[in-house]
Each structure stands twice: as C-alpha cells, then as structure tokens.
N, C-alpha and C. Protein backbone atom coordinates (compact mmCIF):
# COMPACT_ATOMS: atom_id res chain seq x y z
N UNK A 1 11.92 3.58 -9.52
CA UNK A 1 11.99 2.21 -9.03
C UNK A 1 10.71 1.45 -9.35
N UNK A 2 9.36 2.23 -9.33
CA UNK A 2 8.07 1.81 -9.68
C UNK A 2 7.79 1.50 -11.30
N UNK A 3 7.21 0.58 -11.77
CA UNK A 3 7.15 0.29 -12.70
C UNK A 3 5.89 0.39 -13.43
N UNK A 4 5.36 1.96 -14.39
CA UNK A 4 3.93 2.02 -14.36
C UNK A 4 3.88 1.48 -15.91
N UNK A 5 2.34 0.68 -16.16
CA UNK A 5 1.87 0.83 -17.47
C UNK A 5 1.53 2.09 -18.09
N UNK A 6 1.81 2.15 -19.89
CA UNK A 6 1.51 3.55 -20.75
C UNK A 6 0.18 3.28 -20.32
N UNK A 7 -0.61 4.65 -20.57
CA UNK A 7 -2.00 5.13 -20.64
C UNK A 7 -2.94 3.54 -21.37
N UNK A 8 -3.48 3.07 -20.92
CA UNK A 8 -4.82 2.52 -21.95
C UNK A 8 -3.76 1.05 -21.90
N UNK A 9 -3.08 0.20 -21.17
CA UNK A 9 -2.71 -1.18 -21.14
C UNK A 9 -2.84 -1.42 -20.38
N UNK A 10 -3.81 -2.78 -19.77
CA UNK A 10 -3.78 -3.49 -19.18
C UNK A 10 -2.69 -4.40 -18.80
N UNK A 11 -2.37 -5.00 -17.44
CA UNK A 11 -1.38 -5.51 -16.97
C UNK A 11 -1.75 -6.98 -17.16
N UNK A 12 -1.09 -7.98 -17.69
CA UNK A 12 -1.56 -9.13 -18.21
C UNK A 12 -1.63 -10.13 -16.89
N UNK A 13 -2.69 -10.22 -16.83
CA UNK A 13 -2.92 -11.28 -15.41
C UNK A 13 -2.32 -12.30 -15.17
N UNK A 14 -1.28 -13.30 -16.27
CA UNK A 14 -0.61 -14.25 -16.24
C UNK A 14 0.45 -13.74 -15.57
N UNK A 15 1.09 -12.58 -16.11
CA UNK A 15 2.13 -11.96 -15.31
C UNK A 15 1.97 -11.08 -13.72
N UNK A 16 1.19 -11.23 -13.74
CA UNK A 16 0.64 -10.25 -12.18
C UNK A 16 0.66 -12.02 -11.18
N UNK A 17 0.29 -12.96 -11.80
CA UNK A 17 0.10 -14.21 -11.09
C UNK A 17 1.42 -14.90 -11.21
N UNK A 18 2.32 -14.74 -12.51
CA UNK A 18 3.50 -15.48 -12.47
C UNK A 18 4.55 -15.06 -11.46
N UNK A 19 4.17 -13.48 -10.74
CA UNK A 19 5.18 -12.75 -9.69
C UNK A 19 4.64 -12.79 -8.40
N UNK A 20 3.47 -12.64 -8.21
CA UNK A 20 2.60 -12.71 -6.68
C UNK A 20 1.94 -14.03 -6.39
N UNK A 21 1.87 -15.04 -7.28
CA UNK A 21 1.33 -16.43 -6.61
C UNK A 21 1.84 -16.94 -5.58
N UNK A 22 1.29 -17.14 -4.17
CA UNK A 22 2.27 -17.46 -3.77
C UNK A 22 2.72 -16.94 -2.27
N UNK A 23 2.67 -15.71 -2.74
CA UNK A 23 3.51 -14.78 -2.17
C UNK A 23 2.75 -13.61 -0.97
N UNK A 24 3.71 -13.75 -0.29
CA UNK A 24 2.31 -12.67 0.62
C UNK A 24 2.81 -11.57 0.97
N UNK A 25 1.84 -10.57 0.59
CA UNK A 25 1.80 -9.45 0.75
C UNK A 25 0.48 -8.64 1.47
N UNK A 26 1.53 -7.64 1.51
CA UNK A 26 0.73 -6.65 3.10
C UNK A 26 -0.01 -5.85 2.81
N UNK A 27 -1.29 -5.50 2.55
CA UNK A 27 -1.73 -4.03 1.93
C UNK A 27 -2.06 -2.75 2.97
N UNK A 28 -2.00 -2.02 3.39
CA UNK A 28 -1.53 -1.19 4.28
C UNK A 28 -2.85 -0.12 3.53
N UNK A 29 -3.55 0.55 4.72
CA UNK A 29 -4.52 1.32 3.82
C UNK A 29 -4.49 2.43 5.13
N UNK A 30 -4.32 3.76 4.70
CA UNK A 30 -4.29 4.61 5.12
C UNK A 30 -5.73 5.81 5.19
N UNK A 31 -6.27 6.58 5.82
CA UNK A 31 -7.55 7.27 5.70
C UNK A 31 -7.90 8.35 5.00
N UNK A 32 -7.68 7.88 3.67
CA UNK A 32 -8.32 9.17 2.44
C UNK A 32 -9.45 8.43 1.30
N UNK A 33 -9.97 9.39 0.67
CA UNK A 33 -11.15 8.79 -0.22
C UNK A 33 -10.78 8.06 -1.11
N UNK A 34 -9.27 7.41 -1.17
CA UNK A 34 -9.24 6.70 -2.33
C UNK A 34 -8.62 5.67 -1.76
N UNK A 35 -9.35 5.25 -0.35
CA UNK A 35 -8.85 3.85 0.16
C UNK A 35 -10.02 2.59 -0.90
N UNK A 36 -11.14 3.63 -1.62
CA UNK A 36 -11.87 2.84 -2.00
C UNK A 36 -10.96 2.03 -3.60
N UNK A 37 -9.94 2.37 -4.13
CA UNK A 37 -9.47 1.76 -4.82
C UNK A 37 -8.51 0.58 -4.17
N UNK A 38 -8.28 0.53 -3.03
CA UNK A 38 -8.06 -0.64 -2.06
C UNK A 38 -8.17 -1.84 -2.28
N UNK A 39 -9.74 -1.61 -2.36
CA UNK A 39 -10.61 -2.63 -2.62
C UNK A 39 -10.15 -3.33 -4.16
N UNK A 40 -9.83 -2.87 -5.02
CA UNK A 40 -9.56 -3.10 -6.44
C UNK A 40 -8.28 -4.08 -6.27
N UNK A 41 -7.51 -3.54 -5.61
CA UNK A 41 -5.61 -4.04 -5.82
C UNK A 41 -5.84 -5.24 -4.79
N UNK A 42 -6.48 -5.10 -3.72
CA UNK A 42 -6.70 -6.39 -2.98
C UNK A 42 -7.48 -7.59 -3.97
N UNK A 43 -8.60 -7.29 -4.37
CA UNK A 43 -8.96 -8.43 -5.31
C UNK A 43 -7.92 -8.92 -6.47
N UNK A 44 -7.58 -8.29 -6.78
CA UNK A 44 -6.68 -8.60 -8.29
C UNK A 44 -5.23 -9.10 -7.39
N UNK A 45 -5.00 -9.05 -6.53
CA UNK A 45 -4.15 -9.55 -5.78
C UNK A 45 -4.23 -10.97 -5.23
N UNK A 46 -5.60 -11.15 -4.71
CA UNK A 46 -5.98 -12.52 -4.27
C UNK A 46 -6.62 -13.20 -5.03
N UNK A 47 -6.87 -12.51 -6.83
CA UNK A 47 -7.23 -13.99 -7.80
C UNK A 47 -6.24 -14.24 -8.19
N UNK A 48 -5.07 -13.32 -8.41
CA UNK A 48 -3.92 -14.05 -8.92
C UNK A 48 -2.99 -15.00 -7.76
N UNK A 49 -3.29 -15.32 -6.64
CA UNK A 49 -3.04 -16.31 -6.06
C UNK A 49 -2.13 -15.90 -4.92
N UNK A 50 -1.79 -14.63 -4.56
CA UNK A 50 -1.24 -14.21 -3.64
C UNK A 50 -2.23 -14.01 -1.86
N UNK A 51 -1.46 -14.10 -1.41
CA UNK A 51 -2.24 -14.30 0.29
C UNK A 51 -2.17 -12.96 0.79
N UNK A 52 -3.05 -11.99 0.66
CA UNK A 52 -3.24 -11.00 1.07
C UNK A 52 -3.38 -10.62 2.68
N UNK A 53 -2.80 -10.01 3.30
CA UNK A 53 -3.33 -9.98 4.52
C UNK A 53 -3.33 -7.93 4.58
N UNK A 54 -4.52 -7.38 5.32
CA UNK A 54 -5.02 -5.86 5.12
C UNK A 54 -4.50 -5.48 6.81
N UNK A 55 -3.83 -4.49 6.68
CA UNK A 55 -3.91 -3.43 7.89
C UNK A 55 -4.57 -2.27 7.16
N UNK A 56 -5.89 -1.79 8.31
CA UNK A 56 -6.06 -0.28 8.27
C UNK A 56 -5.68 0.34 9.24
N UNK A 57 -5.86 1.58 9.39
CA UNK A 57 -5.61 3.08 10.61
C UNK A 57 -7.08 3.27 10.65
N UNK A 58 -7.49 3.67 12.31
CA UNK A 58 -8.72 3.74 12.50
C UNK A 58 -9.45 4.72 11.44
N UNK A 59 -8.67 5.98 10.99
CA UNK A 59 -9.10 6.70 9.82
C UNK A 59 -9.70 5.98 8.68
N UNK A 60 -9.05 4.97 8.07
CA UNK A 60 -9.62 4.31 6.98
C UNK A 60 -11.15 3.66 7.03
N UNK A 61 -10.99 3.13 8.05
CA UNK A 61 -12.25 2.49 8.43
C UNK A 61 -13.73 3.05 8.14
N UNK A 62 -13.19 4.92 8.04
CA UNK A 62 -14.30 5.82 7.96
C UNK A 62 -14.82 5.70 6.58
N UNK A 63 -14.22 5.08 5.60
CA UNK A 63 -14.01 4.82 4.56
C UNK A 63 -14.49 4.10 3.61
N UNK A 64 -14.10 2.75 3.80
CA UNK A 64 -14.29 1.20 3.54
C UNK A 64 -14.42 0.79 4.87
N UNK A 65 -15.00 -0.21 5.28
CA UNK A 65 -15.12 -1.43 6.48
C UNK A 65 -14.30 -2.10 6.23
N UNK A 66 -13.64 -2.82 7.21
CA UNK A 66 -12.97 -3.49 6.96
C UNK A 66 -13.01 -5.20 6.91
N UNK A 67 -14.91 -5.27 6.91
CA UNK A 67 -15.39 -6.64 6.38
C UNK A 67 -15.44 -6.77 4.87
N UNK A 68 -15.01 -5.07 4.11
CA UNK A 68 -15.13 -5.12 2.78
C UNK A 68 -13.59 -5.80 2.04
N UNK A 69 -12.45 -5.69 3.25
CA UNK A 69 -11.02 -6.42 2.78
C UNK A 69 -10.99 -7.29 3.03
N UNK A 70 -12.11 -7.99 4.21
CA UNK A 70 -11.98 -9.54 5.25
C UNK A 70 -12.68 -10.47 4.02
N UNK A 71 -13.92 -9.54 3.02
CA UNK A 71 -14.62 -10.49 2.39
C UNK A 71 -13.67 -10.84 0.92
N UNK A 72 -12.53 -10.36 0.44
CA UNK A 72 -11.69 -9.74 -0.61
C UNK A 72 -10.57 -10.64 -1.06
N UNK A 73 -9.91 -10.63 1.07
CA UNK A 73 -9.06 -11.36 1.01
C UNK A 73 -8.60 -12.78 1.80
N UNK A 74 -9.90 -12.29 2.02
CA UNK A 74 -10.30 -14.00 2.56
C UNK A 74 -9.86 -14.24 3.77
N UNK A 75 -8.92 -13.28 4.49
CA UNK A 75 -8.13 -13.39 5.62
C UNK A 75 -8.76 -11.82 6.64
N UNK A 76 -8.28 -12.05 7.93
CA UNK A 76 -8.64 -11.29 8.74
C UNK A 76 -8.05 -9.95 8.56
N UNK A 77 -9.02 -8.66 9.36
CA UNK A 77 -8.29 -7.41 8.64
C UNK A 77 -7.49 -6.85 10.18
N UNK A 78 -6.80 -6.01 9.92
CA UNK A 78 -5.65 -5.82 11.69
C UNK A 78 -6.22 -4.42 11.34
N UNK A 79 -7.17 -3.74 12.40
CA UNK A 79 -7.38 -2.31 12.63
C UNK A 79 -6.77 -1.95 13.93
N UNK A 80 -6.09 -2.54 14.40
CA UNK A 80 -5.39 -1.86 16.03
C UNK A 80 -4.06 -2.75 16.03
N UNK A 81 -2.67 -2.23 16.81
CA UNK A 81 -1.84 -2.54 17.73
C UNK A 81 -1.60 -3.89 18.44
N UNK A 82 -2.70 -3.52 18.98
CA UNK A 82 -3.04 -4.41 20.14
C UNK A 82 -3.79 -6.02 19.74
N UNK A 83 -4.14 -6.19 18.66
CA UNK A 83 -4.98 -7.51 18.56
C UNK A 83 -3.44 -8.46 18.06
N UNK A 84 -3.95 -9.69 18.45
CA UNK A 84 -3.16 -10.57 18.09
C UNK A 84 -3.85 -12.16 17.94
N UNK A 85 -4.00 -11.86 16.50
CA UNK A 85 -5.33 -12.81 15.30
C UNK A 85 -4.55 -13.69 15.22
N UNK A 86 -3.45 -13.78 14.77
CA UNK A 86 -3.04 -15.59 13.99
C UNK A 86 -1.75 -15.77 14.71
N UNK A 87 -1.29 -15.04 15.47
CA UNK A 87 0.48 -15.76 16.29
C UNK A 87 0.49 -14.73 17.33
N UNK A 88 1.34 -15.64 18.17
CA UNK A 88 1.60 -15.72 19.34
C UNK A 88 2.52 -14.48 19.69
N UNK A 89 3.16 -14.33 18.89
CA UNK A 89 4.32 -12.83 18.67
C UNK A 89 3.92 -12.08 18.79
N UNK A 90 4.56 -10.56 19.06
CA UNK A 90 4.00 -9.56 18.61
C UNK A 90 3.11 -9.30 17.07
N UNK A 91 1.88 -8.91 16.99
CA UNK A 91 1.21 -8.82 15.56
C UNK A 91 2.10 -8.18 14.50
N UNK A 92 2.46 -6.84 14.72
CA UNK A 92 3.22 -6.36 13.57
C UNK A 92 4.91 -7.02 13.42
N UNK A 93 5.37 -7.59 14.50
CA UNK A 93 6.25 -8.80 14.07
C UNK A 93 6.32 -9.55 13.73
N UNK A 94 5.38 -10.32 13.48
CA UNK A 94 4.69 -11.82 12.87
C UNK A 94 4.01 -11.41 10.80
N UNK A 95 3.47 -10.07 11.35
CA UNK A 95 3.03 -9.93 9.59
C UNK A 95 4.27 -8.90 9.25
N UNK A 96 5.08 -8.70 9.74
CA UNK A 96 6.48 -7.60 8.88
C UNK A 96 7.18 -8.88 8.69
N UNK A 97 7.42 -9.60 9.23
CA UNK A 97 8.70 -10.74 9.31
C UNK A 97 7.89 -11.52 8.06
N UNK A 98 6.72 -11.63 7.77
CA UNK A 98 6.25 -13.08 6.79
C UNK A 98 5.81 -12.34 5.69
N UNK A 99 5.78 -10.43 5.37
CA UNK A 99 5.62 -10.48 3.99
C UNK A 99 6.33 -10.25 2.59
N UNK A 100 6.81 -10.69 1.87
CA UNK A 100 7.29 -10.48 0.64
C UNK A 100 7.37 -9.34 0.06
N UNK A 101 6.02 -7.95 0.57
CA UNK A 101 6.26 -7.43 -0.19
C UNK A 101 4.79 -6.13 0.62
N UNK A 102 5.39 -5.07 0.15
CA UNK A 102 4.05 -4.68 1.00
C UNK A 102 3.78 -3.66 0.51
N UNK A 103 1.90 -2.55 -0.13
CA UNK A 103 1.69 -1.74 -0.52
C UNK A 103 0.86 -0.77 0.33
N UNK A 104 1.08 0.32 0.43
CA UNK A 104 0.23 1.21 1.39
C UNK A 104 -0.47 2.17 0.47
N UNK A 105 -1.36 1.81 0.62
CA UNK A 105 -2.27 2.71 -1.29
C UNK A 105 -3.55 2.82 0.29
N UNK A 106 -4.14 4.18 -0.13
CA UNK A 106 -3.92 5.17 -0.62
C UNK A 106 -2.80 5.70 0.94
N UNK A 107 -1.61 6.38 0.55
CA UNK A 107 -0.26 6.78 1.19
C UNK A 107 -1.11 8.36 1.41
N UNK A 108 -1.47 8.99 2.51
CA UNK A 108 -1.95 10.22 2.54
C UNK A 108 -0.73 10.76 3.22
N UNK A 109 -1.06 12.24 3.26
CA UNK A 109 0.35 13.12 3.67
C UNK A 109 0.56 12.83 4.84
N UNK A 110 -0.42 12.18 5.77
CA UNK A 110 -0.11 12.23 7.10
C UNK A 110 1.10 10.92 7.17
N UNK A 111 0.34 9.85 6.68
CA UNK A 111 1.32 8.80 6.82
C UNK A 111 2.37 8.85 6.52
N UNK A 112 2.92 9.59 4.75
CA UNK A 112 4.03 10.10 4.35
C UNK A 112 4.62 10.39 5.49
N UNK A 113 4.37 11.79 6.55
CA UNK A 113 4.98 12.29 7.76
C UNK A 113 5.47 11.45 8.51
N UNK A 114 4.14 10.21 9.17
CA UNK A 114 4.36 9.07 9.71
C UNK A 114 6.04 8.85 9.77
N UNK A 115 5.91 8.23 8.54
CA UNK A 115 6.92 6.76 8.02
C UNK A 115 8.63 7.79 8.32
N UNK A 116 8.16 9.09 7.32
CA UNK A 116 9.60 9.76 7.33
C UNK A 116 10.12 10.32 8.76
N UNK A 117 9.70 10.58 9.61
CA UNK A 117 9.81 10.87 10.76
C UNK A 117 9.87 9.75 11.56
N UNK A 118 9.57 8.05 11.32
CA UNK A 118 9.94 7.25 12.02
C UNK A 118 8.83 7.40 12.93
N UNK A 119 7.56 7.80 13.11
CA UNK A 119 6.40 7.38 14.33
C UNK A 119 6.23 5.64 13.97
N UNK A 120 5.53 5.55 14.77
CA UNK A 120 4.50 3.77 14.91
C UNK A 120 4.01 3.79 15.97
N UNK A 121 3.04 4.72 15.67
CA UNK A 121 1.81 5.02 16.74
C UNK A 121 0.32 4.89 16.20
N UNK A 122 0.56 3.67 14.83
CA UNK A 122 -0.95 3.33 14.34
C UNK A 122 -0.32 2.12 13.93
N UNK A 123 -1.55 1.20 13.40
CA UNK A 123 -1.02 -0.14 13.39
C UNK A 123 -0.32 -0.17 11.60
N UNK A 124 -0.77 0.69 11.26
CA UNK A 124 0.64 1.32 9.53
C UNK A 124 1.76 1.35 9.89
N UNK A 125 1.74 2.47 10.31
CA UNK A 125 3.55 2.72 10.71
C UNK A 125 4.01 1.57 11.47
N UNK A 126 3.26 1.59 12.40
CA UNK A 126 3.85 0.23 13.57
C UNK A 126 4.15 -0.89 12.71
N UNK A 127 3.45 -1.61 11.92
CA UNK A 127 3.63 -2.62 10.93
C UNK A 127 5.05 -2.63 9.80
N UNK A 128 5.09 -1.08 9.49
CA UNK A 128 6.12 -0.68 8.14
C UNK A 128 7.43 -0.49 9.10
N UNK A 129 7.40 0.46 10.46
CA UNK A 129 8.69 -0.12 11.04
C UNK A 129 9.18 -1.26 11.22
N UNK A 130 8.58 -2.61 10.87
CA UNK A 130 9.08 -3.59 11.57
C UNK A 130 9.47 -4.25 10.69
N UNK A 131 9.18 -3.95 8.67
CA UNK A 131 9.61 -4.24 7.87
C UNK A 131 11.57 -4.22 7.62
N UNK A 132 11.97 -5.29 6.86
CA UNK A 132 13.25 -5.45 6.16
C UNK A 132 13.11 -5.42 4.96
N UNK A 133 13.31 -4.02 4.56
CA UNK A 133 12.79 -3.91 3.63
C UNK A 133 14.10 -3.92 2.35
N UNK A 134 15.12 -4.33 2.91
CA UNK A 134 15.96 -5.47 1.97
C UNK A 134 15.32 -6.86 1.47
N UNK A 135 14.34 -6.97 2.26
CA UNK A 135 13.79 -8.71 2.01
C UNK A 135 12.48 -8.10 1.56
N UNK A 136 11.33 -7.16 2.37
CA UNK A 136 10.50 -7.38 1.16
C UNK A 136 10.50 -5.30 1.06
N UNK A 137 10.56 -5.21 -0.43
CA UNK A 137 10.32 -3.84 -0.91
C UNK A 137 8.91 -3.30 -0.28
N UNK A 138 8.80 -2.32 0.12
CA UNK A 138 7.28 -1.37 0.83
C UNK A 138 7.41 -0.20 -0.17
N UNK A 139 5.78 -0.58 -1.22
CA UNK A 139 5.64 0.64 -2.11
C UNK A 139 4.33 1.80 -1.56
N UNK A 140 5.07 2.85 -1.73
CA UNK A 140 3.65 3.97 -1.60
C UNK A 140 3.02 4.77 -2.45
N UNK A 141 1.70 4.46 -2.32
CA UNK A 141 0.77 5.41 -3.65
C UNK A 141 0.42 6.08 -2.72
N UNK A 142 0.96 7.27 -2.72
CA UNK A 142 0.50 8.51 -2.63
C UNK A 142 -0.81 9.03 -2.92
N UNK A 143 -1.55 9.49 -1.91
CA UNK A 143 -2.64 10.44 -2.76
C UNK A 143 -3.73 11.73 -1.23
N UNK A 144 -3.86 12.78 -1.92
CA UNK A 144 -4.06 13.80 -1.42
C UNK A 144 -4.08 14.79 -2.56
N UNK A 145 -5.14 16.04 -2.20
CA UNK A 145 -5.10 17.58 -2.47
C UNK A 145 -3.68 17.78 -3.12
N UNK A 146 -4.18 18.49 -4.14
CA UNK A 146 -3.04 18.72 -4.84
C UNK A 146 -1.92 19.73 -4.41
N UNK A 147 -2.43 20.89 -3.47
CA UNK A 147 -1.87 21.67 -2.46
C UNK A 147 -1.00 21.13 -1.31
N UNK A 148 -2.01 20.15 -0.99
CA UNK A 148 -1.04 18.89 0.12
C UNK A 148 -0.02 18.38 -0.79
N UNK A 149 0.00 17.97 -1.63
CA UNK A 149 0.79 17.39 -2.74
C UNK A 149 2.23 18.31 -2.46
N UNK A 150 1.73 19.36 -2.97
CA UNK A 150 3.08 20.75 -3.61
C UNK A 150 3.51 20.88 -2.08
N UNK A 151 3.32 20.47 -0.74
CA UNK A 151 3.45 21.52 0.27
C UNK A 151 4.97 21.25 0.42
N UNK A 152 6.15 21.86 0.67
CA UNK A 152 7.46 21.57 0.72
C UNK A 152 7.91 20.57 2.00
N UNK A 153 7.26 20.20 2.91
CA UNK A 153 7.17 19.30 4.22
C UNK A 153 6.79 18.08 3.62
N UNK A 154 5.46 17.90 2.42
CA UNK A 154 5.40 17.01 1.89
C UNK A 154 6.66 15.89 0.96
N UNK A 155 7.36 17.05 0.32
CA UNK A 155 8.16 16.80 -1.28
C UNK A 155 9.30 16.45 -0.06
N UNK A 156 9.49 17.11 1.06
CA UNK A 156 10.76 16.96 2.15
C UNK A 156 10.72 15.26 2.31
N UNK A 157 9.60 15.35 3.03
CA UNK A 157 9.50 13.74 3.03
C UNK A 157 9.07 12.48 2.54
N UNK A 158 8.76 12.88 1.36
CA UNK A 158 8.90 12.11 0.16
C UNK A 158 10.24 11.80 -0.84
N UNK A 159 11.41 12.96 -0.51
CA UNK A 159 12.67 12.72 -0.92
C UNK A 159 13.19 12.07 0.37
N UNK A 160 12.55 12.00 1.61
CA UNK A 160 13.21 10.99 2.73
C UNK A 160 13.28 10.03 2.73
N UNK A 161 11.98 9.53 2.00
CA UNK A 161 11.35 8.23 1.80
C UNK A 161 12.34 7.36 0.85
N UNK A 162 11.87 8.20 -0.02
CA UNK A 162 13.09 7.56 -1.07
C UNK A 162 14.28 6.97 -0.86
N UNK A 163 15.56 8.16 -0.03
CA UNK A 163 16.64 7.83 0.01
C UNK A 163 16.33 6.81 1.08
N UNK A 164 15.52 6.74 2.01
CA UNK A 164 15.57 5.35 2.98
C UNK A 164 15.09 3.64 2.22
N UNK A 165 14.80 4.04 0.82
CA UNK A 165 14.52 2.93 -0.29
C UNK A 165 13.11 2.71 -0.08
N UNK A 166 12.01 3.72 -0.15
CA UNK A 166 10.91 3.13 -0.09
C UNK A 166 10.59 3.33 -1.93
N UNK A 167 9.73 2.50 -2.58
CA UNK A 167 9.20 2.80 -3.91
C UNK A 167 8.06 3.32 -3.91
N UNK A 168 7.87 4.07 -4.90
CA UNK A 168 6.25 5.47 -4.98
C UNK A 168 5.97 4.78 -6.26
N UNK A 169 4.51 5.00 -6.39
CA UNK A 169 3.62 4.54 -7.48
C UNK A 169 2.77 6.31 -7.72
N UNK A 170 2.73 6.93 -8.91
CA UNK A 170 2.21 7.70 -8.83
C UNK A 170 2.79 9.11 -7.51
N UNK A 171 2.15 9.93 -7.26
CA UNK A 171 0.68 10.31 -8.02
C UNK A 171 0.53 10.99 -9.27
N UNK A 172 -1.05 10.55 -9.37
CA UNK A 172 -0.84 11.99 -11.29
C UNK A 172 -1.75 13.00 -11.20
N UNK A 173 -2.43 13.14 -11.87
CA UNK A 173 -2.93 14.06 -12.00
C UNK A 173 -4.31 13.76 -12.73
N UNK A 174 -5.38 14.65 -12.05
CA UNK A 174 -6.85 14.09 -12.41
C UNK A 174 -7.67 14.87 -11.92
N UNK A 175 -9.23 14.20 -11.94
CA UNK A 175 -10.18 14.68 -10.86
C UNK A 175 -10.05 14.75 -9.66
N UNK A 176 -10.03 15.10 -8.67
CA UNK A 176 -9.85 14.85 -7.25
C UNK A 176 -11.27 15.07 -6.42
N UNK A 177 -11.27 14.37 -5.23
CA UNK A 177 -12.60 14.47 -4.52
C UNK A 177 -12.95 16.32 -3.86
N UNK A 178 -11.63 16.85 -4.03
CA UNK A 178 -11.92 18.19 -3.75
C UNK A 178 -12.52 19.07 -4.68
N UNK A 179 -12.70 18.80 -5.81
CA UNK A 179 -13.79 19.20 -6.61
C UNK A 179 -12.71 20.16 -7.64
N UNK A 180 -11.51 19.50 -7.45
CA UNK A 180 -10.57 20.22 -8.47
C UNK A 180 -9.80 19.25 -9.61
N UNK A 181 -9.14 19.14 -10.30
CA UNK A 181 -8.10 19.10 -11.08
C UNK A 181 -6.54 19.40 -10.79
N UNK A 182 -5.71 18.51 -10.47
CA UNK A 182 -4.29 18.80 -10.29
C UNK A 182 -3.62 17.29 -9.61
N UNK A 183 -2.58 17.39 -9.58
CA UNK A 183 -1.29 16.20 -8.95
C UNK A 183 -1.65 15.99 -7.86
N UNK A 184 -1.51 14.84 -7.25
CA UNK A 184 -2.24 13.93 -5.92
C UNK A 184 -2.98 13.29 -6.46
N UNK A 185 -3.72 12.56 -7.60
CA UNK A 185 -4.88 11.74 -7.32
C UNK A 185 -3.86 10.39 -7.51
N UNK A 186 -4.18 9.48 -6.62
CA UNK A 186 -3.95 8.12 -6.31
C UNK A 186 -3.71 7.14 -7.56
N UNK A 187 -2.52 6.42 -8.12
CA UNK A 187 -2.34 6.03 -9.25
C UNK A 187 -3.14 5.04 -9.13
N UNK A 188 -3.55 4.73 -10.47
CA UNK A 188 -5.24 3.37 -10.16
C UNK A 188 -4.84 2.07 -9.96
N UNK A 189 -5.60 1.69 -9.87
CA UNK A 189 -4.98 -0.30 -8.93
C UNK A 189 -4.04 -0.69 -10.47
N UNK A 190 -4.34 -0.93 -11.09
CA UNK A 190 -3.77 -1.51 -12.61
C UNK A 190 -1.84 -0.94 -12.70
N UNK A 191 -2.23 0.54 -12.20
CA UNK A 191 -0.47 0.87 -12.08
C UNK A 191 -0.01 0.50 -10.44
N UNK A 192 -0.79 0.43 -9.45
CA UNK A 192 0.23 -0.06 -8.58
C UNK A 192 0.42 -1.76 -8.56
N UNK A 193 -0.54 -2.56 -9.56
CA UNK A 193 -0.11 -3.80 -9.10
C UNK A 193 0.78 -4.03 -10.48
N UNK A 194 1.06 -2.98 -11.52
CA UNK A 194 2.44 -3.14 -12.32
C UNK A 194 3.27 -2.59 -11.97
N UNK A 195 3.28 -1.71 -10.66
CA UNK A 195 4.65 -1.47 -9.88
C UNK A 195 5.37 -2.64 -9.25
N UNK A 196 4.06 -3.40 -8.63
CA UNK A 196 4.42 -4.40 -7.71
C UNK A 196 4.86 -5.34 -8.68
N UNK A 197 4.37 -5.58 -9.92
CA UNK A 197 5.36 -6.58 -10.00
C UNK A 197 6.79 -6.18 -11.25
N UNK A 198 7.26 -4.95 -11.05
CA UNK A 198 8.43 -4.18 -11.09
C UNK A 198 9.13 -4.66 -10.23
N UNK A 199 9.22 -4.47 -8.67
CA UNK A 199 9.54 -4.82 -7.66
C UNK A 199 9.90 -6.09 -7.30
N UNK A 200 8.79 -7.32 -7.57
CA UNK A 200 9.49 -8.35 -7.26
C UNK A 200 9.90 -9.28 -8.55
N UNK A 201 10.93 -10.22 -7.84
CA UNK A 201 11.45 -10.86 -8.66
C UNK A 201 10.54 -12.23 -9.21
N UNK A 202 11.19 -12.72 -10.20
CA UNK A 202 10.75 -13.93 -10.24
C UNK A 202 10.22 -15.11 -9.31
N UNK A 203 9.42 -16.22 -8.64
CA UNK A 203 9.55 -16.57 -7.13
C UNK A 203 10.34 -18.08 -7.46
N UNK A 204 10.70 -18.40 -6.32
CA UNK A 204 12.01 -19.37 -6.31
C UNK A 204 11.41 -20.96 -6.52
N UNK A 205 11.71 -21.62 -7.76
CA UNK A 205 10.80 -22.61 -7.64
C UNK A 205 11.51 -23.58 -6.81
C-alpha cells in the first residue's frame, strides 16, 4: 500500500507539496533512537506547506524534546492525554477528527502491540484510536532490533495491522543502534514522505 522510492532518488519536492500543501497531518512519534529522523519528515513536511501538528509518548521525549518539533513545525507539541492546547473538545478528538493523514515514524514494537491490541493508554494510541481511517490513511514506520523485528508476536501484529488497513513504510535493513546489521532499521524520511504521498490523493481544488 506504501509507496517507496528505488535506492539513490530523491522525491521531487513539487510533488511532496502538490499532495500535502495544505493538508494536515499528524506525526505521531513513538520512543526509539530513530525518533531522531522525526525531525527530518516533520521539516520536509512543513516546507512543503502542510500543517504539521506532533504527538509524542513520554518515551520519545527521552529522545528528541519536544521544543525540537514545536521549533519544526511551528505548532504546539501534545506529550500527554490530558492537555487541551487549541479546542475545547476532547484533544485526541479535535486532532483525529482534523487530520488528513497521519505518520507514526519511528513505530517501535511496543506501539505495534499498542495499536493491534486496541490500548490508548498514551497520547499515540489514544490519538490513532480516534482516527477514521477511511478519511485519513495512518502509516507506520516501523523500527526496532532486528530480533524484535523476527519475534512472531511482532509479525502477529503487524499482519493485524494490516488487515485493520493500517499502511507500513519499511523496515529494511542496515546499521542499527544495537551495534548490529539486520531488518528493523527505520525507512529514512525521503521513503516515508514517498509513502505519504502514495497514500494521498490529489487535494480538492
């Protein structure tokens, strides 16, 4: 369903802006070492003219700050449940109901578990349950240990994911922060924002 570039092409910025201008989307950041490519898909997201708005999980935070997505995307970042920044609604009803389109990079095994099991007991899940995700597609880049990767609880609920229509970006295969080589490393910002605009359509003039 994800739509990656071959090895060594760049995704042409006219087209990353002719599908996301506009348009707002959710970036969802989960707590592994490659929330720091986050930072990448959020910028290239908000020069091409899309309105970014960032949820992290207190995990991420350990990570990136989350004045490093506030300064990125120009908009406020949601690290808890409980805050309620720009409407009067419930928070994760107000940003599930208004986004177009939503990416959870880096997707670690826990969250995987999260989503397929139906928790929303962090402001991720809580946010992605509240998605229609007939109206806007929710893609996940995966990334973790390549062992976490293979574990059969993992691949279980990653074929859950799927059949419930979520789209995966990656993972491939690389260096990893565990000081190994193998499947799990986090597909790089360049292939999830040519997934994303796999995913959406043309926007309605």
């Amino acid at each position: 369903m994800a739509i990656q570039p071959p090895d060594g092409t760049t995704l042409d910025p006219a087209v990353l802006a002719d599908r996301v201008s506009g348009r707002r989307v959710l970036v969802c950041v989960s707590g592994g070492i490659a929330a720091y490519k986050a930072a990448t898909i959020i910028s290239r997201l908000a020069q091409a003219g899309a309105e970014v708005s960032v949820a992290m999980t207190e995990a991420a935070t350990r990570f990136v700050t989350p004045l490093t997505f506030q300064a990125l995307s120009g908009r406020p970042v949601y690290t808890s449940p409980w805050e309620h920044i720009e409407s009067q609604d419930p928070q994760h009803i107000s940003l599930a109901s208004a986004a177009d389109a939503v990416i959870v990079a880096p997707c670690t095994m826990d969250c995987l578990a999260r989503l397929a099991t139906g928790r929303a007991d962090d402001i991720v899940s809580l946010l992605i349950s509240a998605v229609d995700r007939a109206k806007a597609p929710v893609l996940l880049a995966p990334a973790m240990n390549a062992t976490m990767w293979s574990q059969p609880s993992t691949q279980r609920n990653v074929e859950t994911l799927r059949g419930d229509g979520f789209a995966f970006v990656g993972p491939g295969e690389g260096w990893q922060a565990c000081r190994r080589v193998g499947v799990g490393r986090m597909a790089e910002p360049e292939e999830v924002a040519s997934a994303l605009v796999g995913l959406l359509g043309r926007p309605t003039q």
